[in-house]
C-alpha atoms as a PDB file:
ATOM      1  CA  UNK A   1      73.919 240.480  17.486  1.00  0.00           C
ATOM      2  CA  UNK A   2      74.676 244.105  17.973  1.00  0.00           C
ATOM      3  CA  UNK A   3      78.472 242.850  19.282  1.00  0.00           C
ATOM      4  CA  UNK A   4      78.942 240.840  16.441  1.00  0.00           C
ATOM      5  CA  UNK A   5      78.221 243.288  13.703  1.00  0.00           C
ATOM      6  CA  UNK A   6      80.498 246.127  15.274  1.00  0.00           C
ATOM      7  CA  UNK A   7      83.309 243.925  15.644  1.00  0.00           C
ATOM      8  CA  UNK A   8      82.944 242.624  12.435  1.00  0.00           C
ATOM      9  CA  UNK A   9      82.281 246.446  11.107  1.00  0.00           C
ATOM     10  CA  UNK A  10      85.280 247.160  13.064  1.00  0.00           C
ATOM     11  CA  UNK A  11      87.719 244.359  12.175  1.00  0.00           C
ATOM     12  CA  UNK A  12      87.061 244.455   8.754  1.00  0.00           C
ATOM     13  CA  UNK A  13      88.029 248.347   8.530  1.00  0.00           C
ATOM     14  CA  UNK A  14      91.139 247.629  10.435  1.00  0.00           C
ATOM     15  CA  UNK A  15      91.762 245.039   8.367  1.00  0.00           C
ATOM     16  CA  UNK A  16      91.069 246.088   4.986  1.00  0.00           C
ATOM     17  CA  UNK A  17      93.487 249.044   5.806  1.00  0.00           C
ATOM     18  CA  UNK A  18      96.036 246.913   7.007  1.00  0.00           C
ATOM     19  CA  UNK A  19      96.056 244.475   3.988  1.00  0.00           C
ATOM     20  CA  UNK A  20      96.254 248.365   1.807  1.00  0.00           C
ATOM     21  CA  UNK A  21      99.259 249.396   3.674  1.00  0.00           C
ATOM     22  CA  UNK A  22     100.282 245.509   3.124  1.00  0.00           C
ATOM     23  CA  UNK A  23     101.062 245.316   6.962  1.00  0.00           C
ATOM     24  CA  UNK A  24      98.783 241.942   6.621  1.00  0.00           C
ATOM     25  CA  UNK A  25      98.678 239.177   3.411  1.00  0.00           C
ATOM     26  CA  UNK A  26      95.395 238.172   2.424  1.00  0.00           C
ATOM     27  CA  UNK A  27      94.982 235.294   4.486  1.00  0.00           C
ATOM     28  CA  UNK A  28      96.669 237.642   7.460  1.00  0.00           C
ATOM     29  CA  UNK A  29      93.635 239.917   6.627  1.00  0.00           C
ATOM     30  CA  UNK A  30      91.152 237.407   7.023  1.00  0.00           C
ATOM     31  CA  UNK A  31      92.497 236.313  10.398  1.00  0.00           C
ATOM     32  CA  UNK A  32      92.014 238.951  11.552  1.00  0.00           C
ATOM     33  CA  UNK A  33      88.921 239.749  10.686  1.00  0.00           C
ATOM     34  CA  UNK A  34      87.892 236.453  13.044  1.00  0.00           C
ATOM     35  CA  UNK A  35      90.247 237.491  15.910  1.00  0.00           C
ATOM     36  CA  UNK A  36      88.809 240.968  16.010  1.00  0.00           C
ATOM     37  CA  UNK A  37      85.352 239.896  15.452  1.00  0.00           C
ATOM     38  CA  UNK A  38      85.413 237.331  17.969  1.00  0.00           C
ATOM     39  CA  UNK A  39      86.757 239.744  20.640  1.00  0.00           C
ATOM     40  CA  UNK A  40      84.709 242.215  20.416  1.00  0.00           C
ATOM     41  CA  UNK A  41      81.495 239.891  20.506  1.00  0.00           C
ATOM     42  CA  UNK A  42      82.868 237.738  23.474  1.00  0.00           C
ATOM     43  CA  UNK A  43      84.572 240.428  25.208  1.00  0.00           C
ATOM     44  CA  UNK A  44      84.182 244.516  25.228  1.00  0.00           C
ATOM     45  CA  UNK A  45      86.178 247.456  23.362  1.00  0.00           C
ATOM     46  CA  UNK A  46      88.618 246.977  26.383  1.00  0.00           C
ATOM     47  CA  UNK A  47      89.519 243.274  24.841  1.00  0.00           C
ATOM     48  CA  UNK A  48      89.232 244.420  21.699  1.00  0.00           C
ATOM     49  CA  UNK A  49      91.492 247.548  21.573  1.00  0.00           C
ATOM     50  CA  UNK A  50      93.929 246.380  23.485  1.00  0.00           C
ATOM     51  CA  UNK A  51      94.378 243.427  20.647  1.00  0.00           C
ATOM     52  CA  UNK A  52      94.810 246.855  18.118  1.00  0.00           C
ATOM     53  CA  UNK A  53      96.762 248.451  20.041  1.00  0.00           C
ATOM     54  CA  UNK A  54      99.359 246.006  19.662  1.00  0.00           C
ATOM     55  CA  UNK A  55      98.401 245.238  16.200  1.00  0.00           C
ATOM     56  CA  UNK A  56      98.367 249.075  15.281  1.00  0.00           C
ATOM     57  CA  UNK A  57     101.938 249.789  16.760  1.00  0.00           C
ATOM     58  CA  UNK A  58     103.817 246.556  16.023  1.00  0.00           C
ATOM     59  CA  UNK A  59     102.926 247.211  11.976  1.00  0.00           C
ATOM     60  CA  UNK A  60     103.757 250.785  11.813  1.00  0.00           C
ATOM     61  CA  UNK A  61     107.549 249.405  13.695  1.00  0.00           C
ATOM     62  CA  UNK A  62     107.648 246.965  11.102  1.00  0.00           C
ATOM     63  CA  UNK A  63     107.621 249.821   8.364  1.00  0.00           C
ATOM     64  CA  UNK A  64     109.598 251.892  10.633  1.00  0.00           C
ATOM     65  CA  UNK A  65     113.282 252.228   8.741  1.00  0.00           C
ATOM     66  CA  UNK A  66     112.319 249.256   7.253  1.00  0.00           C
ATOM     67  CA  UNK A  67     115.185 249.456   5.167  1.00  0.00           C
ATOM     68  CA  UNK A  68     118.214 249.507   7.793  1.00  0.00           C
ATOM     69  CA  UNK A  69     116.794 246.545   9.377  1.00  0.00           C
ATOM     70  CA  UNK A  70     116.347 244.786   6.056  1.00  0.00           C
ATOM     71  CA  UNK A  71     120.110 242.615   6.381  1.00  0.00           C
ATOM     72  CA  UNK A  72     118.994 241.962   9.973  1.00  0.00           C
ATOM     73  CA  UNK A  73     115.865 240.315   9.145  1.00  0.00           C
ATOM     74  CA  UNK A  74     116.895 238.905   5.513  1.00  0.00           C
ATOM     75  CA  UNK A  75     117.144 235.420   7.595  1.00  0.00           C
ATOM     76  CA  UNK A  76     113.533 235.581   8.931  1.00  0.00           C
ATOM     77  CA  UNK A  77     111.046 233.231   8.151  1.00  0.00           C
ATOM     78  CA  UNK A  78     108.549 236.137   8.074  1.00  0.00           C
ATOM     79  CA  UNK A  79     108.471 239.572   6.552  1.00  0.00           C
ATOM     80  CA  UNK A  80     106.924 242.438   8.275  1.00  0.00           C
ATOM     81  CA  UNK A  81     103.426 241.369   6.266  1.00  0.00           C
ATOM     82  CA  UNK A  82     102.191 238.906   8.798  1.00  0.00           C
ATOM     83  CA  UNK A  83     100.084 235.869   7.762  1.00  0.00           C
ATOM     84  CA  UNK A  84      97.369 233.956   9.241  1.00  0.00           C
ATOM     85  CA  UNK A  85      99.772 231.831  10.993  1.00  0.00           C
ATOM     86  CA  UNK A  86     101.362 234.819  12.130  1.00  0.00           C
ATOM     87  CA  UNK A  87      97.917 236.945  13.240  1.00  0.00           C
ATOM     88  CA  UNK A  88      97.031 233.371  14.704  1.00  0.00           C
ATOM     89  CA  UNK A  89      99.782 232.736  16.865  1.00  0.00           C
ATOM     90  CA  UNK A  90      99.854 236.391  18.092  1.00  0.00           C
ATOM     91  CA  UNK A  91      96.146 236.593  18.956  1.00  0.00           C
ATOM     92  CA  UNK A  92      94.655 232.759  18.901  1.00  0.00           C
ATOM     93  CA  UNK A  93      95.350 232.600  22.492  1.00  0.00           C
ATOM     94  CA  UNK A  94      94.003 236.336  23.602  1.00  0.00           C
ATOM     95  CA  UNK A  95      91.126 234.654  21.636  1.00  0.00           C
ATOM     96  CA  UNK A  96      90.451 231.564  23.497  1.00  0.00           C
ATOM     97  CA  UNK A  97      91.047 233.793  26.532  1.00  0.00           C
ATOM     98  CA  UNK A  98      88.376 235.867  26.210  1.00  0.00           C
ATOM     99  CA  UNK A  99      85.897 233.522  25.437  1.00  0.00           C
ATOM    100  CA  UNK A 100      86.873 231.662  28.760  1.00  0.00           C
ATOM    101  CA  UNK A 101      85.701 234.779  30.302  1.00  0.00           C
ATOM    102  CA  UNK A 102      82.986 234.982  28.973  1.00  0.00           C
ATOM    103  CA  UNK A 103      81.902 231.329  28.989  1.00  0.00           C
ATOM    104  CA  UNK A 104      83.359 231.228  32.826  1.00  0.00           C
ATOM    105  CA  UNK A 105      83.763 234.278  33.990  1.00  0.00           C
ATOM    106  CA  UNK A 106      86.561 234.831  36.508  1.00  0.00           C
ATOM    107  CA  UNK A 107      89.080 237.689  37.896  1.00  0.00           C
ATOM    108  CA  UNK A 108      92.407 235.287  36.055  1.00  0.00           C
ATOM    109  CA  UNK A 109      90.899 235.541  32.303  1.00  0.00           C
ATOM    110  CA  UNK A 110      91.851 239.350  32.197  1.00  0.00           C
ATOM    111  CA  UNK A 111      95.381 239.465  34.084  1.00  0.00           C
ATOM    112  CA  UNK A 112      96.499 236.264  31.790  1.00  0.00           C
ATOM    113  CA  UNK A 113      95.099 238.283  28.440  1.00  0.00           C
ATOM    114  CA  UNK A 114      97.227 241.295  29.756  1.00  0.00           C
ATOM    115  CA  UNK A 115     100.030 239.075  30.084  1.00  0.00           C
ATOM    116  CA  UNK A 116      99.543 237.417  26.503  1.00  0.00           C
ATOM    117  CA  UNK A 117      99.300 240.461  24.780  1.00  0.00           C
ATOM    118  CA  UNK A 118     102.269 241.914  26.411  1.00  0.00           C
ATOM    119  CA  UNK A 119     104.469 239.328  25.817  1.00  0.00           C
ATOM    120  CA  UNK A 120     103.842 239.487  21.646  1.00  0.00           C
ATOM    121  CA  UNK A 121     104.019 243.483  21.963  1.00  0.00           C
ATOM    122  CA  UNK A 122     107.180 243.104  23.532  1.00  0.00           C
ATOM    123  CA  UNK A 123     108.642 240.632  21.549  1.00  0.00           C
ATOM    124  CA  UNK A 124     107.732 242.466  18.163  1.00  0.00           C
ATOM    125  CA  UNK A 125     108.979 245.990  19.628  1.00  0.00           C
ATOM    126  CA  UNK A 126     112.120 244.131  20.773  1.00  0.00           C
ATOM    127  CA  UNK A 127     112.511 242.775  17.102  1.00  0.00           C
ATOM    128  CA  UNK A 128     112.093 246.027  15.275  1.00  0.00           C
ATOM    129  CA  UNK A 129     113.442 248.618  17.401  1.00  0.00           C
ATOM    130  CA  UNK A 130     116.485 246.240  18.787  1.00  0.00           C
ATOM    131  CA  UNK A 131     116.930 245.875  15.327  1.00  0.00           C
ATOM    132  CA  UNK A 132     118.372 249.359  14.975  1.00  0.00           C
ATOM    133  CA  UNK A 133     120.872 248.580  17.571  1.00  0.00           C
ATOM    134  CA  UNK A 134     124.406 249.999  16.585  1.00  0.00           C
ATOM    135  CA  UNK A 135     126.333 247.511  19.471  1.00  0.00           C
ATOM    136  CA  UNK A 136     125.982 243.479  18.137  1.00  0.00           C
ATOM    137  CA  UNK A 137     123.676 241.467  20.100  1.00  0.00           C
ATOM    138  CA  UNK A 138     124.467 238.640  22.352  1.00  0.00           C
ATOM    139  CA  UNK A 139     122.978 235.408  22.408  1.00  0.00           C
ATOM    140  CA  UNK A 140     120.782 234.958  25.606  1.00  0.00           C
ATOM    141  CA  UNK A 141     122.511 231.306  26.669  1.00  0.00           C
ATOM    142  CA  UNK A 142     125.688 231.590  26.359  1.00  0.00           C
ATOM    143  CA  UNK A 143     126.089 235.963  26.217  1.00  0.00           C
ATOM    144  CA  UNK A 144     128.924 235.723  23.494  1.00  0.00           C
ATOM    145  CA  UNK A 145     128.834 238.066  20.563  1.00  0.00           C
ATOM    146  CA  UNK A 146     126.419 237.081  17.541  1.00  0.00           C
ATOM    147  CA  UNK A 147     125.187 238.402  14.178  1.00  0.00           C
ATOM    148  CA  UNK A 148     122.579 240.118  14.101  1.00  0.00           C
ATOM    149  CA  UNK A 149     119.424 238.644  13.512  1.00  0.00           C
ATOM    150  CA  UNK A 150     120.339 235.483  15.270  1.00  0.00           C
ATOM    151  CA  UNK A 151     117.720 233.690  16.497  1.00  0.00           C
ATOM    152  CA  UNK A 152     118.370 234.581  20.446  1.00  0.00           C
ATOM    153  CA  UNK A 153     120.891 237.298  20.314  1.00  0.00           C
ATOM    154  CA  UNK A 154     119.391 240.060  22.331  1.00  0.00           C
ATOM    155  CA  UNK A 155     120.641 243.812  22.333  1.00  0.00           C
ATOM    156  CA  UNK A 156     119.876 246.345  25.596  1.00  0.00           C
ATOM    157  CA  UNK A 157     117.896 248.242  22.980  1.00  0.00           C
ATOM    158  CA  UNK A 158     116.157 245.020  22.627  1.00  0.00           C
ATOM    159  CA  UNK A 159     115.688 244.557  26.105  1.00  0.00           C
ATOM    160  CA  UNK A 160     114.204 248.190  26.543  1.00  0.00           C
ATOM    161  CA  UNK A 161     111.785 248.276  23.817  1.00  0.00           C
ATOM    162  CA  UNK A 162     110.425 244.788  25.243  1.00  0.00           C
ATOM    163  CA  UNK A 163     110.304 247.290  28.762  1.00  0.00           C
ATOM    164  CA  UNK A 164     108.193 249.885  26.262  1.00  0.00           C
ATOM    165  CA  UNK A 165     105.934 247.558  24.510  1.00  0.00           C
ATOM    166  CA  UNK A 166     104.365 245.578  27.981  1.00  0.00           C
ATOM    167  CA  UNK A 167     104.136 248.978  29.660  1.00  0.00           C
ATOM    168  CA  UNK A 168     101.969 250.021  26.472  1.00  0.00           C
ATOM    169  CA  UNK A 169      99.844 247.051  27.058  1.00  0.00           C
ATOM    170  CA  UNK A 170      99.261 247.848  30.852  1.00  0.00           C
ATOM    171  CA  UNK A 171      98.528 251.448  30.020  1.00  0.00           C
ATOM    172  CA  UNK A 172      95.978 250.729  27.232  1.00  0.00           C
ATOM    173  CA  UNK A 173      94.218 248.333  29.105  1.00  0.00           C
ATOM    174  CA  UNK A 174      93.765 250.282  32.114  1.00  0.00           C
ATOM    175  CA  UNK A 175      92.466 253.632  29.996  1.00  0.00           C
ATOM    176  CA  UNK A 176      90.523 251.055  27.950  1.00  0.00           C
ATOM    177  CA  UNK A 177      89.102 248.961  30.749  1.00  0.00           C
ATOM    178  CA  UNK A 178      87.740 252.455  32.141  1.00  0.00           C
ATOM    179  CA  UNK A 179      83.696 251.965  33.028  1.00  0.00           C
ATOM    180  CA  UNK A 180      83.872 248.593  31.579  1.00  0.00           C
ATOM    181  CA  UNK A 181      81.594 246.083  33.012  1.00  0.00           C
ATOM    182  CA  UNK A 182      83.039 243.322  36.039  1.00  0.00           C
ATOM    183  CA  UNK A 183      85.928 241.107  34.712  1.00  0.00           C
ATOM    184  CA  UNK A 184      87.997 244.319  33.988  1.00  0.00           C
ATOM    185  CA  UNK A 185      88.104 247.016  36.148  1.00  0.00           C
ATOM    186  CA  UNK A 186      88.916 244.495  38.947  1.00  0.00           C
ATOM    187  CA  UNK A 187      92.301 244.771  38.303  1.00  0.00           C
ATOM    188  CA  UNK A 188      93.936 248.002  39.455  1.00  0.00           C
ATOM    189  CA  UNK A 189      95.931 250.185  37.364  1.00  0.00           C
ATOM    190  CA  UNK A 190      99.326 249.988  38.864  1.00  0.00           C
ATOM    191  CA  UNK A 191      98.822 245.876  38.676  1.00  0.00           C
ATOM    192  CA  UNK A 192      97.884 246.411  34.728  1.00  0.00           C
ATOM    193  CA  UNK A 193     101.293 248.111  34.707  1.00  0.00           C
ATOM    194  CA  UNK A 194     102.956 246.157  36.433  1.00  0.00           C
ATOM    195  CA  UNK A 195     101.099 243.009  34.577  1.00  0.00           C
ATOM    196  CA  UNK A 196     102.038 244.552  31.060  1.00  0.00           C
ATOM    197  CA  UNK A 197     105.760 244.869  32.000  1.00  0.00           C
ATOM    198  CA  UNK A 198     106.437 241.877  33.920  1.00  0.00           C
ATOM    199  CA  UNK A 199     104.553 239.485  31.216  1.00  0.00           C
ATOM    200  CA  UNK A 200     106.054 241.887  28.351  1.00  0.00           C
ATOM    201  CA  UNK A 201     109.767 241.026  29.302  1.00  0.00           C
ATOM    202  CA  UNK A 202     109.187 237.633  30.324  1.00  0.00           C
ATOM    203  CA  UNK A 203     107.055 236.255  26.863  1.00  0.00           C
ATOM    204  CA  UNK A 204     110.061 238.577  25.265  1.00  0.00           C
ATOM    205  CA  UNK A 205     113.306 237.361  26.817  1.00  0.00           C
ATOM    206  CA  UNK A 206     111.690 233.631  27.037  1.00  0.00           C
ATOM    207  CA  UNK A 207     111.035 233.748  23.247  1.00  0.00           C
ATOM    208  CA  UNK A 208     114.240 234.746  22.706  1.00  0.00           C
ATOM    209  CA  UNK A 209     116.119 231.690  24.667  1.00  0.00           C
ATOM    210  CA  UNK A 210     113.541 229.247  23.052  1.00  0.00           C
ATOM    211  CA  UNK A 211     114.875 230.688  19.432  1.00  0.00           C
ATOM    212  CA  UNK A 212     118.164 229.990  20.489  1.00  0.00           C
ATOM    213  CA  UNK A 213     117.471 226.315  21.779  1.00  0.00           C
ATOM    214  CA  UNK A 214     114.401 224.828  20.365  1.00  0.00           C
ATOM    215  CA  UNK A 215     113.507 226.670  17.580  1.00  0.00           C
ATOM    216  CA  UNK A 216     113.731 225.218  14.431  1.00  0.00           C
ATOM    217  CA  UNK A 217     117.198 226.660  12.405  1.00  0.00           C
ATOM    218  CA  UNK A 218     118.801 226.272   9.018  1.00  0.00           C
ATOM    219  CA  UNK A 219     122.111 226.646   7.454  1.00  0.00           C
ATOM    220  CA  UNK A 220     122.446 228.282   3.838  1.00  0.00           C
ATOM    221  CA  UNK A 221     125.078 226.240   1.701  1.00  0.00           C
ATOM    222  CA  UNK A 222     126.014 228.917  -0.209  1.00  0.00           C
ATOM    223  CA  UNK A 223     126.440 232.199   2.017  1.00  0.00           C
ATOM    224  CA  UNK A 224     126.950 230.167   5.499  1.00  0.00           C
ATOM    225  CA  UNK A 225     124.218 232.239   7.450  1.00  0.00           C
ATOM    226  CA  UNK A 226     122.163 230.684   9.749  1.00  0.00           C
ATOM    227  CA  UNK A 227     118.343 231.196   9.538  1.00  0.00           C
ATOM    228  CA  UNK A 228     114.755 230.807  10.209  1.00  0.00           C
ATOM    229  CA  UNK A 229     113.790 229.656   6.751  1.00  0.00           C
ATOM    230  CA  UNK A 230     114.296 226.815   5.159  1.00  0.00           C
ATOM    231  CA  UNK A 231     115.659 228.763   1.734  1.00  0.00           C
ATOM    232  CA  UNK A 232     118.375 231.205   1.296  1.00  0.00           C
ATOM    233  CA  UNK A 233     120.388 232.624  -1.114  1.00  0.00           C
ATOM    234  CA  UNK A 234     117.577 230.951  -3.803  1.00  0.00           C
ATOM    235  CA  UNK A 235     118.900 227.492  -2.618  1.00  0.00           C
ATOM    236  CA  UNK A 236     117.534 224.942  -0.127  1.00  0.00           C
ATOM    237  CA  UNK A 237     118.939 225.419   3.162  1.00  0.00           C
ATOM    238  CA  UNK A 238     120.173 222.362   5.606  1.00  0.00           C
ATOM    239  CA  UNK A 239     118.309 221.883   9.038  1.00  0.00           C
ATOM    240  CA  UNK A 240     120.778 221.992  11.559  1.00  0.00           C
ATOM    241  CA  UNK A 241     118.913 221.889  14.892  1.00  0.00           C
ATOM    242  CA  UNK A 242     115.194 222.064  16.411  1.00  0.00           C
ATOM    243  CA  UNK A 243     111.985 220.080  15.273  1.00  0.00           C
ATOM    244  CA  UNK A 244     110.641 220.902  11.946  1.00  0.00           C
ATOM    245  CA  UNK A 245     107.251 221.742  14.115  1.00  0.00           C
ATOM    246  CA  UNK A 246     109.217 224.094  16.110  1.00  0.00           C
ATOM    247  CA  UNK A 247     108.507 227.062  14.122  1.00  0.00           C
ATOM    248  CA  UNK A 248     108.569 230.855  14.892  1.00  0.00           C
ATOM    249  CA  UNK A 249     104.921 231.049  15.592  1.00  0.00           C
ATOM    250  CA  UNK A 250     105.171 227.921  17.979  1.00  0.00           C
ATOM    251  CA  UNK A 251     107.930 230.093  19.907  1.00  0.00           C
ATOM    252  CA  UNK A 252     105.768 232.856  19.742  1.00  0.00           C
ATOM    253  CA  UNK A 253     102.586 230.888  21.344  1.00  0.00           C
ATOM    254  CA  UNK A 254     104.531 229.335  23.607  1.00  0.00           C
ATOM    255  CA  UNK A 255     106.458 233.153  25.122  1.00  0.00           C
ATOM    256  CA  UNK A 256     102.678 234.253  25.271  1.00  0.00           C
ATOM    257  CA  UNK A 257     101.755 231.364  27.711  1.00  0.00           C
ATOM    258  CA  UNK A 258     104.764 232.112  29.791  1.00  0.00           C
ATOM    259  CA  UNK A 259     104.118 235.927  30.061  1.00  0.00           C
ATOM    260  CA  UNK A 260     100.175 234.543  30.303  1.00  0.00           C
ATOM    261  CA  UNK A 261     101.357 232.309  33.397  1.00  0.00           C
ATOM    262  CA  UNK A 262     103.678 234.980  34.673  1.00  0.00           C
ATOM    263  CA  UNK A 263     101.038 237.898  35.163  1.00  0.00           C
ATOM    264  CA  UNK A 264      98.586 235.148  36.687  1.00  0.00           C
ATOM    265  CA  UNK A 265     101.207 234.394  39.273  1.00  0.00           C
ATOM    266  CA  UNK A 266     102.033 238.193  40.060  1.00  0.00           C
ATOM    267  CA  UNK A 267      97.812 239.063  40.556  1.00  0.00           C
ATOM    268  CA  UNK A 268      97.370 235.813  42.541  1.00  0.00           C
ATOM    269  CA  UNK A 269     100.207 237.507  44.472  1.00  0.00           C
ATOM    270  CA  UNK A 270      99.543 240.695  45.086  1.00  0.00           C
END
């Protein structure tokens, strides 16, 4: 019980603060309140903190020159306050991960979490610090010039801060994972590196090729710009490719598998 209470303690602190600074909605907030709870209790403060540590530096990016980035991301289908769909699709599967540890404990469950978390920290540094780009992106399929904020266009800013944000992962779980009990410390620090950069830039550039195929994309009828949401411009955009279900946060689940899958393949390697 003593787990349960600190990471509830814990969570809903983090939380609470979070929901102040409106970095998280109120459903957002209560998502993560479960999330962090549920780590803690089923994991350790290595589980846990590596979850904040992505949480803690992807919202203070989001409110990082929030306002040059603001015609970028004015075709998103989510603002830098994340709801529970958002919290959920970025930490559901560290979640269930965790638990399988716990439930069945083996060497994978940490190496795949590494690679899970990496891939969202990458993909949200890439967003908000590729955002700030001054050359345009180019779309990851076909590498021709787009606007920015296109769903898939990719900058070498982009591409960098994706490098940044898994190597972050590797290096808090490794200081984090310090003294922690079997299931952690297994893996050695250069692998966590290694882990958090490999599964960073693959969940990263793999989201961005699934925005530019399968995710879900609309048209506005009055302005012409193509975007995430299905209004712009206060009018009802037109769906012009992907399945309705093929949302954002699917892409985003999805990435994490594939940097998930990656880092398992790299520790079952080396």
């Amino acid at each position: 019980m003593v787990e349960w209470v600190i990471g509830l303690v814990c969570s809903l602190i983090i939380a609470g603060a979070a929901y102040a600074k409106r970095s998280l909605s109120a459903s957002g907030a209560a998502m993560a309140v479960v999330v962090g709870t549920l780590l803690y209790a089923f994991g350790s403060l290595a589980w846990f903190g590596t979850l904040i540590v992505f949480f803690v530096t992807s919202s203070l990016l989001s409110k990082w020159k929030q306002r040059l980035k603001a015609a970028a991301e004015s075709g998103y289908v989510k603002s830098g306050r994340r709801d529970a769909g958002q919290v959920f699709a970025n930490g559901g599967i560290a979640v269930l991960l965790c638990v399988g540890h716990y439930v069945w404990p083996h060497p994978l469950w940490w190496p795949a979490f590494i690679g899970v978390l990496a891939s969202v920290n990458a993909d949200t540094w890439a967003t908000e610090i590729g955002g700030l780009s001054r050359s345009q992106p180019r779309s990851i399929v076909s590498g021709r010039k787009v606007p920015a904020g296109t769903s898939g266009g990719v900058t070498w800013l982009g591409i960098a801060a994706s490098f940044a944000g898994g190597l972050t992962i590797g290096v808090s779980a490794w200081l984090l994972s310090l003294g922690e009990p079997a299931g952690t410390e297994s893996v050695s620090p250069w692998m966590l590196l290694l882990l958090g950069i490999c599964g960073g830039l693959a969940g990263s550039l793999s989201d961005s090729w699934m925005g530019a195929v399968w995710q879900v994309m609309y048209r506005c009828p009055v302005c012409g710009k193509e975007i995430e949401k299905s209004r712009h411009c206060d009018t009802a955009a037109v769906r012009f490719r992907g399945a309705s279900f093929m949302t954002n946060d699917t892409v985003n689940m999805i990435s994490s598998l594939v940097g998930g899958a990656v880092c398992i393949v790299l520790y079952k390697l080396f």
